[in-house]
Protein backbone atom coordinates (compact mmCIF):
# COMPACT_ATOMS: atom_id res chain seq x y z
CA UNK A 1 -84.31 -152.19 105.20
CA UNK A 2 -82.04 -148.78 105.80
CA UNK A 3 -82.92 -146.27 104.23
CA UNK A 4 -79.51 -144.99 103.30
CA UNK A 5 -76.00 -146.84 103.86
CA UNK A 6 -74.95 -146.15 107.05
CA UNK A 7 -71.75 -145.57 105.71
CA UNK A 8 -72.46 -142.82 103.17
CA UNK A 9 -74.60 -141.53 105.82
CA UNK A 10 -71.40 -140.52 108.38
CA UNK A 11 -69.99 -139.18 105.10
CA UNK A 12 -72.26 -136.83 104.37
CA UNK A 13 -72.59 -135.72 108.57
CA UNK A 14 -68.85 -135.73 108.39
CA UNK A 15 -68.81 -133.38 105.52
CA UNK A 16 -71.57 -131.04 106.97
CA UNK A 17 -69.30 -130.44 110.01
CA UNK A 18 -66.31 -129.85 107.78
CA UNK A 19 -67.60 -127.15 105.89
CA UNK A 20 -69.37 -125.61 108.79
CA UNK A 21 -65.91 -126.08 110.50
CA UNK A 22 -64.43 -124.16 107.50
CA UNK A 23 -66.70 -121.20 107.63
CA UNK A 24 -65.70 -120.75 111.48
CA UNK A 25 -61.88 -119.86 110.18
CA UNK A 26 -63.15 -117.31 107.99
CA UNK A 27 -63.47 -113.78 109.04
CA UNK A 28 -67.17 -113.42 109.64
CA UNK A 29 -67.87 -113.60 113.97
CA UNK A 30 -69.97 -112.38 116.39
CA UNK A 31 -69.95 -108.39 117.34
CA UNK A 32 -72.51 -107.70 119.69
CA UNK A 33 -71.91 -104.79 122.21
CA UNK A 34 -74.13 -106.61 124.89
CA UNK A 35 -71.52 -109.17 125.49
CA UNK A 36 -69.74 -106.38 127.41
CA UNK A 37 -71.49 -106.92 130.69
CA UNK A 38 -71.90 -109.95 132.90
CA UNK A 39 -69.72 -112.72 131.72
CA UNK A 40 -70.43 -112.11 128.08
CA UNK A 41 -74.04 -113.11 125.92
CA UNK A 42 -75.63 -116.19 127.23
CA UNK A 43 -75.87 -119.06 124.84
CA UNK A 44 -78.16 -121.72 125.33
CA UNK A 45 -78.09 -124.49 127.60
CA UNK A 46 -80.09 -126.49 125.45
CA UNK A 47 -79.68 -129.81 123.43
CA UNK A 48 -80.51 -129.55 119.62
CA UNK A 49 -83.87 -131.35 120.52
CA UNK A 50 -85.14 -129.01 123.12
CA UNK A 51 -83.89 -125.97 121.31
CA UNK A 52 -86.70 -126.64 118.43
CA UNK A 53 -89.40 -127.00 121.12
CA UNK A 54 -88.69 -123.22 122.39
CA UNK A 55 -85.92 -124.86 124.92
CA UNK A 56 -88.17 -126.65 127.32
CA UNK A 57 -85.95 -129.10 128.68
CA UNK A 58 -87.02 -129.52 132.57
CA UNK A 59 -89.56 -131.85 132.16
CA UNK A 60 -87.99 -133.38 128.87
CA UNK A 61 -86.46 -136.49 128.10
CA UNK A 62 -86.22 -139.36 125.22
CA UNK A 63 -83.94 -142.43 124.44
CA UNK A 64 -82.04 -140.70 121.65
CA UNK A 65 -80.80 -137.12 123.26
CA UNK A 66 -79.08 -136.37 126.28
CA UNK A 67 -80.69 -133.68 128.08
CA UNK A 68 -78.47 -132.02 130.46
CA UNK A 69 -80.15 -129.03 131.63
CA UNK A 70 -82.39 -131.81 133.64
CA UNK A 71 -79.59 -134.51 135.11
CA UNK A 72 -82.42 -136.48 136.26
CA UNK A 73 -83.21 -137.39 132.56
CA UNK A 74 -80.15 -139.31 132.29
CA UNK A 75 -82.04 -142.51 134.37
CA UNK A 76 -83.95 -143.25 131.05
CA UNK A 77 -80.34 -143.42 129.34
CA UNK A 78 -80.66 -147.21 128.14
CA UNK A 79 -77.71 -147.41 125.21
CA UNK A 80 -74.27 -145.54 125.04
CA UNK A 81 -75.25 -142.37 123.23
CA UNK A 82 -73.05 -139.81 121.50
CA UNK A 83 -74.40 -136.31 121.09
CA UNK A 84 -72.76 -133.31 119.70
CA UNK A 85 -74.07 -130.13 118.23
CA UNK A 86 -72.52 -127.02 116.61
CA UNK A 87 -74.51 -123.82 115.98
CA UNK A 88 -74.32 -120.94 113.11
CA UNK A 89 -76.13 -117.42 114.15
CA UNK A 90 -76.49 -113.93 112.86
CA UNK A 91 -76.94 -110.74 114.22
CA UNK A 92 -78.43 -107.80 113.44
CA UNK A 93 -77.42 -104.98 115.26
CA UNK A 94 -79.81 -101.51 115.10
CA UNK A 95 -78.75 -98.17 116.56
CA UNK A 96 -82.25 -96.16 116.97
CA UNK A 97 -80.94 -92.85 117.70
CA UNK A 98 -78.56 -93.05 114.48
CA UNK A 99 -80.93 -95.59 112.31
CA UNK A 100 -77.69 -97.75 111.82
CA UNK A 101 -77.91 -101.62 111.02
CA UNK A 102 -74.75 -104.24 111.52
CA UNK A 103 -75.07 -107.52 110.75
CA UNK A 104 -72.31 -110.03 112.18
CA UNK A 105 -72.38 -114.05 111.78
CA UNK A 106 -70.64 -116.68 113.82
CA UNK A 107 -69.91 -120.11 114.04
CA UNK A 108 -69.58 -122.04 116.90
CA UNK A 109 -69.44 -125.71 118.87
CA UNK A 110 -72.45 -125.83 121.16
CA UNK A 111 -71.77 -129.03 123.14
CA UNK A 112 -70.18 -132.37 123.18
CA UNK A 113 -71.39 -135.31 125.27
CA UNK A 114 -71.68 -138.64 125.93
CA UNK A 115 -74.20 -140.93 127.67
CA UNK A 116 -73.51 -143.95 129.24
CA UNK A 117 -76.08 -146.22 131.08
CA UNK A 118 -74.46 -148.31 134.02
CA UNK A 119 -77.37 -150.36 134.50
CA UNK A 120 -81.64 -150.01 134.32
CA UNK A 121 -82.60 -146.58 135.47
CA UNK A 122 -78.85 -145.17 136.06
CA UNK A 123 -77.21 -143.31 133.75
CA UNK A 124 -74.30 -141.27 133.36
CA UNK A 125 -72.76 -138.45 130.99
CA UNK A 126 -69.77 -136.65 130.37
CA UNK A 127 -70.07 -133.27 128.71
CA UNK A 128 -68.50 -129.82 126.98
CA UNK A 129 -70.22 -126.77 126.88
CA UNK A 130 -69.90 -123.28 126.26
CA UNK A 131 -71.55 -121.04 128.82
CA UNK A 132 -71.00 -117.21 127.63
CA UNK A 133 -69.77 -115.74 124.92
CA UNK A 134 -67.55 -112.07 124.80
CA UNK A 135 -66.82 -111.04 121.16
CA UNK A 136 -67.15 -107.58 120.27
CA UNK A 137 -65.32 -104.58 118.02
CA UNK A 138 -67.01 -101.11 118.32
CA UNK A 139 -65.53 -97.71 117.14
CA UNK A 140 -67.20 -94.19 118.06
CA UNK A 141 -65.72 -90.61 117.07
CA UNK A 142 -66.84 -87.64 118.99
CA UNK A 143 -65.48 -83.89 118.34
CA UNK A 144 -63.22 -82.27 120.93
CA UNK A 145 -63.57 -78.55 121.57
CA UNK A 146 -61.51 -76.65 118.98
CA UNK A 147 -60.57 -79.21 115.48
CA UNK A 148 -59.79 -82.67 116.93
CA UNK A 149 -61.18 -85.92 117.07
CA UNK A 150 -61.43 -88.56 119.41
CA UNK A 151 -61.80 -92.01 118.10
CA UNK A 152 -62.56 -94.67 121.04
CA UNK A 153 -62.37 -98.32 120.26
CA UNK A 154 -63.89 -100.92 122.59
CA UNK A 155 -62.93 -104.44 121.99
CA UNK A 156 -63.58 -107.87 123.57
CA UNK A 157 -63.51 -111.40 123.55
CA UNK A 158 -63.70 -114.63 125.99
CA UNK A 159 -66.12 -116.13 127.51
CA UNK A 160 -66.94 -119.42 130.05
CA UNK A 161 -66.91 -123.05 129.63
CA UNK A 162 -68.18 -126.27 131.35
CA UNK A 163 -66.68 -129.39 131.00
CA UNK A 164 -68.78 -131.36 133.79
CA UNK A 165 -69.87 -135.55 134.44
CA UNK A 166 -73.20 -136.32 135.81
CA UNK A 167 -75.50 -139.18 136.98
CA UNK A 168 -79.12 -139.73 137.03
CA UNK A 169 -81.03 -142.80 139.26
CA UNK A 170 -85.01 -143.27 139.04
CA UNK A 171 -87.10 -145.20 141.86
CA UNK A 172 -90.30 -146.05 140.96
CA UNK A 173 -91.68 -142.60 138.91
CA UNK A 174 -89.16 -140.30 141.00
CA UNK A 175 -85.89 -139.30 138.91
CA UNK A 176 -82.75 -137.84 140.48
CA UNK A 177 -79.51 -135.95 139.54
CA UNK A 178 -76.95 -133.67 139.60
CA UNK A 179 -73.80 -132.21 137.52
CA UNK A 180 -70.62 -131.57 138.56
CA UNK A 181 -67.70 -130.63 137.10
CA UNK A 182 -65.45 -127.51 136.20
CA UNK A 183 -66.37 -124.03 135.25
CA UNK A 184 -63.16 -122.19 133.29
CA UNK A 185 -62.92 -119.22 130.94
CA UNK A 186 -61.46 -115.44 130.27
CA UNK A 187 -62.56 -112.32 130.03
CA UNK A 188 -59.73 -109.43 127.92
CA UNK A 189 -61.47 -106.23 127.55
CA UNK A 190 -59.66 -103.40 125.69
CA UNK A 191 -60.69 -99.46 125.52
CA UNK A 192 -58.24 -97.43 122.90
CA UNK A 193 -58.57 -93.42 123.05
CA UNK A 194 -56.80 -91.87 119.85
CA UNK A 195 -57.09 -88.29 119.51
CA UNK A 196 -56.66 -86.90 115.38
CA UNK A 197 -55.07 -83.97 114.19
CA UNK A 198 -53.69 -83.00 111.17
CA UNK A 199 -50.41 -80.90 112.56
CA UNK A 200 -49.79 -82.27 115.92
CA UNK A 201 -49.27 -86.18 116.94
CA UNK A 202 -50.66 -86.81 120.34
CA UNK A 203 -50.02 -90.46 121.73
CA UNK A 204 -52.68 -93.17 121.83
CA UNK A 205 -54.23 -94.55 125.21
CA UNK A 206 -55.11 -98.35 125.97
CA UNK A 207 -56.81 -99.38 129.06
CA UNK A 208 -57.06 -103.07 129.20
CA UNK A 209 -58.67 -105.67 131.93
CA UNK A 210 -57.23 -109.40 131.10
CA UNK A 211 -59.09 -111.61 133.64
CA UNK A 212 -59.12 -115.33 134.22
CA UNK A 213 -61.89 -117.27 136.42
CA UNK A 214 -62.24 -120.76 137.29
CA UNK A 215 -63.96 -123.02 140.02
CA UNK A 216 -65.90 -126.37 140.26
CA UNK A 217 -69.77 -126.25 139.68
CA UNK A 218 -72.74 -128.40 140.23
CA UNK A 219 -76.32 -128.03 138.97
CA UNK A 220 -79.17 -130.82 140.45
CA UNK A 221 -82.67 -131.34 138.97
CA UNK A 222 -85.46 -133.81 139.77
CA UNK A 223 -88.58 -135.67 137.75
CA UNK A 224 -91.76 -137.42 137.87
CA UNK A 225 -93.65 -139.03 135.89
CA UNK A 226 -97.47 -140.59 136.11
CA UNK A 227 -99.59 -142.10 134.22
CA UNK A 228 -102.95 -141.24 133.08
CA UNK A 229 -105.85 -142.72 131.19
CA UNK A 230 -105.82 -143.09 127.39
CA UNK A 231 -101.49 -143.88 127.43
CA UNK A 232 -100.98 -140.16 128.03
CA UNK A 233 -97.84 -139.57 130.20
CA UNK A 234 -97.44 -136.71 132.50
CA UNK A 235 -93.84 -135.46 133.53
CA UNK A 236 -92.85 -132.70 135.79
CA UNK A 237 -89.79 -130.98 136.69
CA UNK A 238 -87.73 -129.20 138.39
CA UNK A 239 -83.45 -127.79 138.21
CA UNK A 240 -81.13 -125.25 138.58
CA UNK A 241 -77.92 -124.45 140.66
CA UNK A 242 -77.28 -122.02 144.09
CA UNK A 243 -75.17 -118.88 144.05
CA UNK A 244 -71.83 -119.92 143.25
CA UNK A 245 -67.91 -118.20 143.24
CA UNK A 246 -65.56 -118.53 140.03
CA UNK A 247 -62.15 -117.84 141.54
CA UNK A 248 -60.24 -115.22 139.37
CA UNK A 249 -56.89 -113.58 138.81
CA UNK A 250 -56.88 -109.91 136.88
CA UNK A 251 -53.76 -108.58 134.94
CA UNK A 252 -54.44 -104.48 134.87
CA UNK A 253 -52.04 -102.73 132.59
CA UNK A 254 -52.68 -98.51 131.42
CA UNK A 255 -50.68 -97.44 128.73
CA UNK A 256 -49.92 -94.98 125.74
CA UNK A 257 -49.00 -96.20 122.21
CA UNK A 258 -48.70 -95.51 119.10
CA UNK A 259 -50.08 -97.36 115.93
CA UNK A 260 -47.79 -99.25 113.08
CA UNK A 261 -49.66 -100.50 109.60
CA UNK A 262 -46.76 -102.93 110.10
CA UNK A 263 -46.12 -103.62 112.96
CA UNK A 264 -49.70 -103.03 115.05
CA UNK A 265 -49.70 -100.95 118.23
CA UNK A 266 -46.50 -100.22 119.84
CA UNK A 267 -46.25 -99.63 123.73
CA UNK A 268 -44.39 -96.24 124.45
CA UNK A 269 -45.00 -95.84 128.28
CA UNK A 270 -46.47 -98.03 130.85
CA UNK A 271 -48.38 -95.25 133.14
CA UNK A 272 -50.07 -98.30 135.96
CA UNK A 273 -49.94 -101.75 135.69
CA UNK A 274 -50.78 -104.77 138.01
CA UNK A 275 -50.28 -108.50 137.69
CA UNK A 276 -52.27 -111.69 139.44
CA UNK A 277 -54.72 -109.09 141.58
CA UNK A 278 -57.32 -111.98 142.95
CA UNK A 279 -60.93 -112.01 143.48
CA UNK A 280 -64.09 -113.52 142.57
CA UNK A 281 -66.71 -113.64 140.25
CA UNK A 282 -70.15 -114.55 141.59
CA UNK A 283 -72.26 -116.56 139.31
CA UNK A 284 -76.15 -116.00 140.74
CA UNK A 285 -78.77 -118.48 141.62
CA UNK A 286 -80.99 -120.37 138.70
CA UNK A 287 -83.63 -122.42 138.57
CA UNK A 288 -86.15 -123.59 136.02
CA UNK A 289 -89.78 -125.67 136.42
CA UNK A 290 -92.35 -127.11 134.02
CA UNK A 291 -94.06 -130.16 132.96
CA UNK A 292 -94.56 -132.16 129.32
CA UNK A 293 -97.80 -134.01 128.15
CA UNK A 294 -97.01 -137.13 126.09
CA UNK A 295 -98.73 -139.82 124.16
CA UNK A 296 -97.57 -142.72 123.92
CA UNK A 297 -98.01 -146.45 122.07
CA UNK A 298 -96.34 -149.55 122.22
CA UNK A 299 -93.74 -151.10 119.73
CA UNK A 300 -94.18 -155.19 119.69
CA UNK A 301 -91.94 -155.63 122.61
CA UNK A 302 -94.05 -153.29 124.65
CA UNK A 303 -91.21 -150.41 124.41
CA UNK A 304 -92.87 -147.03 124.99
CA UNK A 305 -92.74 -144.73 121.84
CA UNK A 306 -94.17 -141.37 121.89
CA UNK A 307 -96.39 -140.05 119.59
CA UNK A 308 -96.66 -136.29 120.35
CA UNK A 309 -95.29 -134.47 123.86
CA UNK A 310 -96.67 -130.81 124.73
CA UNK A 311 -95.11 -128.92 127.75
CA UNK A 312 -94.05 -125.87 128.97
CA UNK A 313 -91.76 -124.13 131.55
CA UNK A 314 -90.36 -121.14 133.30
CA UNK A 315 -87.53 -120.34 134.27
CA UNK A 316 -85.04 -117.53 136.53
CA UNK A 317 -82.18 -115.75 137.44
CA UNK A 318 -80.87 -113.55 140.20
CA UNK A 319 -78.38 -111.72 137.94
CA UNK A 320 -78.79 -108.63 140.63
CA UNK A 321 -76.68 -111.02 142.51
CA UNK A 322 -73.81 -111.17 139.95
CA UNK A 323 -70.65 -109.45 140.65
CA UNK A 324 -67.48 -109.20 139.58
CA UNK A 325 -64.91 -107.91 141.87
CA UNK A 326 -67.45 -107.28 144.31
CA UNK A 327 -68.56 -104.77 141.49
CA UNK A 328 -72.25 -104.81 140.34
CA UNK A 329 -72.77 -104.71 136.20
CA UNK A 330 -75.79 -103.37 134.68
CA UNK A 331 -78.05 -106.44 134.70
CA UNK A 332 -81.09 -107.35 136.45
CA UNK A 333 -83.24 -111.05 137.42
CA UNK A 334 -84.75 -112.13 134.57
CA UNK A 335 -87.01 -114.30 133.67
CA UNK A 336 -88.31 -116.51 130.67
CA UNK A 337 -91.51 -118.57 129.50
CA UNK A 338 -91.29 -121.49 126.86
CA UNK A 339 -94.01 -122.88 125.57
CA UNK A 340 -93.42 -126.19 122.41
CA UNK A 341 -93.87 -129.71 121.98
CA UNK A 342 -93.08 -132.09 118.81
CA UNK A 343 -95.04 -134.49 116.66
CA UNK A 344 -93.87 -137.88 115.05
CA UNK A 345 -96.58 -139.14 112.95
CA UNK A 346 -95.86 -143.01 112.99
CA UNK A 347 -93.25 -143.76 115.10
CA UNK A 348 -93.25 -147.45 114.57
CA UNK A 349 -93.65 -147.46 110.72
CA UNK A 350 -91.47 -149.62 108.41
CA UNK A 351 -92.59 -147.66 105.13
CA UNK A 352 -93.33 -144.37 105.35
CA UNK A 353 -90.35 -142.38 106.13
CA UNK A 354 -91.97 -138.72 106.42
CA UNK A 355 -93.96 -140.30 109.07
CA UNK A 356 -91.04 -141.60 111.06
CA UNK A 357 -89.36 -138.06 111.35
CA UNK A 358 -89.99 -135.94 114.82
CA UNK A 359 -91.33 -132.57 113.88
CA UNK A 360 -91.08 -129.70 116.51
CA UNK A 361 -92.24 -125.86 117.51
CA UNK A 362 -91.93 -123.65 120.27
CA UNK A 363 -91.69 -120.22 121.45
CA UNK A 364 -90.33 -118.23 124.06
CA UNK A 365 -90.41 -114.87 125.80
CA UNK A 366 -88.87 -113.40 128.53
CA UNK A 367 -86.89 -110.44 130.06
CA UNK A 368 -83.11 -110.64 129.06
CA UNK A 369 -80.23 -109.96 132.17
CA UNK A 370 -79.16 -107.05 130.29
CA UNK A 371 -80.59 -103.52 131.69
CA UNK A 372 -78.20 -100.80 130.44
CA UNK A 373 -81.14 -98.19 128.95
CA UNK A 374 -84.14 -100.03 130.90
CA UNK A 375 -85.54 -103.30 130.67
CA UNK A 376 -85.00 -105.28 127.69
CA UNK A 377 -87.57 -108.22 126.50
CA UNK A 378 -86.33 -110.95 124.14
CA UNK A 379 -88.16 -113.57 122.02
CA UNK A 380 -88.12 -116.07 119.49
CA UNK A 381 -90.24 -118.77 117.41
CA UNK A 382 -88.23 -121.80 117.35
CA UNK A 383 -88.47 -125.57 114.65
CA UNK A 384 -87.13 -128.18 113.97
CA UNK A 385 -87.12 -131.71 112.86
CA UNK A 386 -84.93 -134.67 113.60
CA UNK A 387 -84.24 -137.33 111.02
CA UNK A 388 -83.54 -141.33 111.33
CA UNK A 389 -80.72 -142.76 110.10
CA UNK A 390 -82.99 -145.88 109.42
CA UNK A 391 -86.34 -146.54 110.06
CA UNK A 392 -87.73 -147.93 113.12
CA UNK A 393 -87.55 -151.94 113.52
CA UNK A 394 -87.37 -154.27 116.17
CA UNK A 395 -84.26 -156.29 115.93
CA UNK A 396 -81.70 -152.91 115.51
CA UNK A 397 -80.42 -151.27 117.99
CA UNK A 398 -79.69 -148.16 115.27
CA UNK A 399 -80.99 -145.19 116.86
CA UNK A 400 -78.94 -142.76 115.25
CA UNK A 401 -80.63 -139.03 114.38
CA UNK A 402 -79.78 -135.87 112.52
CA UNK A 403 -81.48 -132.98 114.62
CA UNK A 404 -82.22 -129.47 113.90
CA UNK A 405 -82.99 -126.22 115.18
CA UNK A 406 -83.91 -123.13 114.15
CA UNK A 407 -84.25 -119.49 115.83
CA UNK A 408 -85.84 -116.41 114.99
CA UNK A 409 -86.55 -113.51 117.27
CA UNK A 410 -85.69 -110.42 118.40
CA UNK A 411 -84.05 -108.88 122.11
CA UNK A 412 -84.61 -105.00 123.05
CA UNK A 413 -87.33 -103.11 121.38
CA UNK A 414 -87.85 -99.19 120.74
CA UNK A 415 -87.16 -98.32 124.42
CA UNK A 416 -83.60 -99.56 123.95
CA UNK A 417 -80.73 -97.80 122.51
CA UNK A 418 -79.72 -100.53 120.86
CA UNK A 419 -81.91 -104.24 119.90
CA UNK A 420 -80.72 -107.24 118.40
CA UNK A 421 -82.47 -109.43 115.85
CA UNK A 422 -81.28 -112.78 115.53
CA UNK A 423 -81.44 -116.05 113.52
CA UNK A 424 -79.81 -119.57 114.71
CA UNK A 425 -79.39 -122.51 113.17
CA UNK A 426 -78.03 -125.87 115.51
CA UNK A 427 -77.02 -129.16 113.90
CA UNK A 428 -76.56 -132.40 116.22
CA UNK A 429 -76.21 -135.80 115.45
CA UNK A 430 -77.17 -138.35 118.15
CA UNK A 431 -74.90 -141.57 117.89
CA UNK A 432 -76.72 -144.69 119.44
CA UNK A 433 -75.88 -147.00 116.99
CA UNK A 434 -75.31 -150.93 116.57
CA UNK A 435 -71.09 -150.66 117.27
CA UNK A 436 -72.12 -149.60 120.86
CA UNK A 437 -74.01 -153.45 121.52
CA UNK A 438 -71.86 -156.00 123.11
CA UNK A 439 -73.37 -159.05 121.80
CA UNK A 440 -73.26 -162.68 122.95
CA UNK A 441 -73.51 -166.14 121.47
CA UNK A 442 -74.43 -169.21 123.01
């Protein structure tokens, strides 16, 4: 028996997305200065699932998620899957040395994907992520000698996207794969100077970078699994990607202007300007290891079904590597430890519904890429809980899941100018449902 029409049930996910669609037009977005270095604030490359467990995803994978930090996961693919996942955080932004507080909110698509499985223990995806985000708007007045001000304006926005295919093959416990696909974005960074006086009317100045980058990617990871005594499970793993170029092309312009409450800022007098300058942008070297710890029973047609899985991982970054136009950034390697697992009480029950639902926890900790005034840690306790379209039975092949994630946790501390504390919220719904079986009738 469903527990809810399946039909009211798309609904009510359909009108989730539309209102969280129709908070993203408002005016409420991200403003954090830290997206001014690198290529912009990292967002997570992290399913809805493995966000809740504190993001371990190396050693992760399941029948009703696509993981695609780990491409070797995508050999236990075993019915078409759709999986999509949009994400609503806020920001609080502290200045210590003038005890300020900002608080900015955004809205966001976090991936889009779908999972194919060509045959037993080969699988294949298609996918759209973001990568980086660059979205800031910060104004700072400082006194000139004598009776003027200077008001400086930094603004920003961009940031880089994957849209990639993958494939994933398993021989005996031994799982293999590898994305490819094609890395695209933007970078425009603005800096206005305005002087004020009362009496005299000096002209504005704009300095402004527009840069776009582009190249084709890969990423590769590997897994294996073993069994051990008492149906426990024991997966390790291992991914990440080499140093790689984005090919770009820069548009330089340095001007003075003068600003209209009509008609915005006006150009007056172009003093340098230079179109289609080429270079590159060198994304570093990544990689990630851990292991998971899962129990496991047996549905009646001796289908494996977790219970609980426990795992952890680390991962790392040569960001010291990063450059862009041969030009170094203030960032540093970092690092990160995860730590989180999740719990479904009884998988294969037909009445209680509370114990069908997956409930997850994790943390993490690690040192951010970021190093502008010293090393900067960042944190955060993650949950979440997935819930079934319709309980568990043997003859449907309904496998479809609301998942959720939530974030809280801080990055800087008191030895930073300026820290961050955030709070995230992901929603993804995982389609592998009963319109995806080809059936046949003798």
């Amino acid at each position: 028996m469903q527990l809810m029409n399946i039909t009211s049930i798309k609904k009510y996910t359909l009108g989730i997305l539309c209102t969280l669609a129709s908070m993203a037009n408002g005016d409420a977005q991200e403003n954090s200065p830290y997206s001014h270095y690198g290529l912009g604030n990292l967002i997570s490359n992290q399913n809805t699932v493995n966000k809740a467990m504190g993001g371990i995803s190396t050693a992760y994978y399941d029948y009703q998620s696509i993981n695609f930090t780990n491409p070797a996961s995508y050999s236990n693919l075993n019915i078409v899957t759709y999986d999509m996942g949009v994400e609503i955080n806020s920001r609080t932004i502290s200045n210590l040395s003038k005890k300020e507080h900002y608080t900015a909110n955004n809205f966001m698509p976090a991936y889009l994907q779908l999972g194919v499985p060509l045959r037993k223990n080969w699988g294949m995806v298609f996918g759209l992520k973001p990568v980086t985000n660059i979205q800031y708007n910060i104004s700072t007045s400082t006194r000139l000698p004598g009776s003027d001000s200077l008001q400086t304006i930094y603004e920003g926005n961009g940031g880089l996207n994957e849209a990639y295919m993958g494939m994933g093959y398993k021989i005996k416990g031994f799982s293999f794969g590898e994305n490819w696909g094609y890395a695209f974005g933007n970078s425009n960074i603005n800096t206005k100077r305005i002087i004020i006086n009362d009496t005299v009317a000096y002209q504005s100045a704009r300095y402004a970078d527009e840069t776009f980058f582009s190249n084709f990617f890969y990423n590769i990871g590997i897994q294996y699994e073993h069994a051990l005594k008492n149906n426990l499970l024991l997966c390790v793993g291992a991914s990440g990607s080499g140093e790689q170029k984005l090919h770009a092309t820069r548009n330089i312009i340095r001007e003075s202007f003068q600003h209209s409450s009509v008609y915005g800022d006006i150009p007056i007098d172009t003093i340098y300007i230079k179109n289609a300058e080429l270079g590159n942008v060198v994304n570093p070297l990544t990689y990630n290891i851990g292991f998971m710890l899962a129990k496991l029973t047996q549905d009646r047609n001796n289908n494996r079904v977790p219970q609980w899985k426990l795992g952890m991982e680390y991962s790392s970054t040569q960001w010291s590597r990063y450059r862009f136009y041969d030009t170094k950034d203030p960032v540093n390697d970092s690092w990160m430890w995860r730590v989180g697992g999740e719990l479904i009480p009884n998988a294969l029950s037909t009445k209680s519904y509370w114990g069908s639902i997956s409930y997850r926890a994790g943390f993490y900790y690690g040192k951010d890429y970021i190093n502008t005034s010293g090393p900067m840690k960042t944190y955060a306790f993650t949950a979440g809980l997935s819930f079934p379209i319709r309980r568990w039975n043997s003859y449907s092949y309904q496998f479809t899941q609301l998942n959720t994630a939530f974030e809280i946790g801080k990055r800087g501390n008191n030895e930073n100018i300026i820290s961050e504390n955030f709070f995230k919220f992901t929603l993804g719904i995982c389609l592998s449902d009963i319109w995806f079986k080809r059936y046949k009738y003798n």
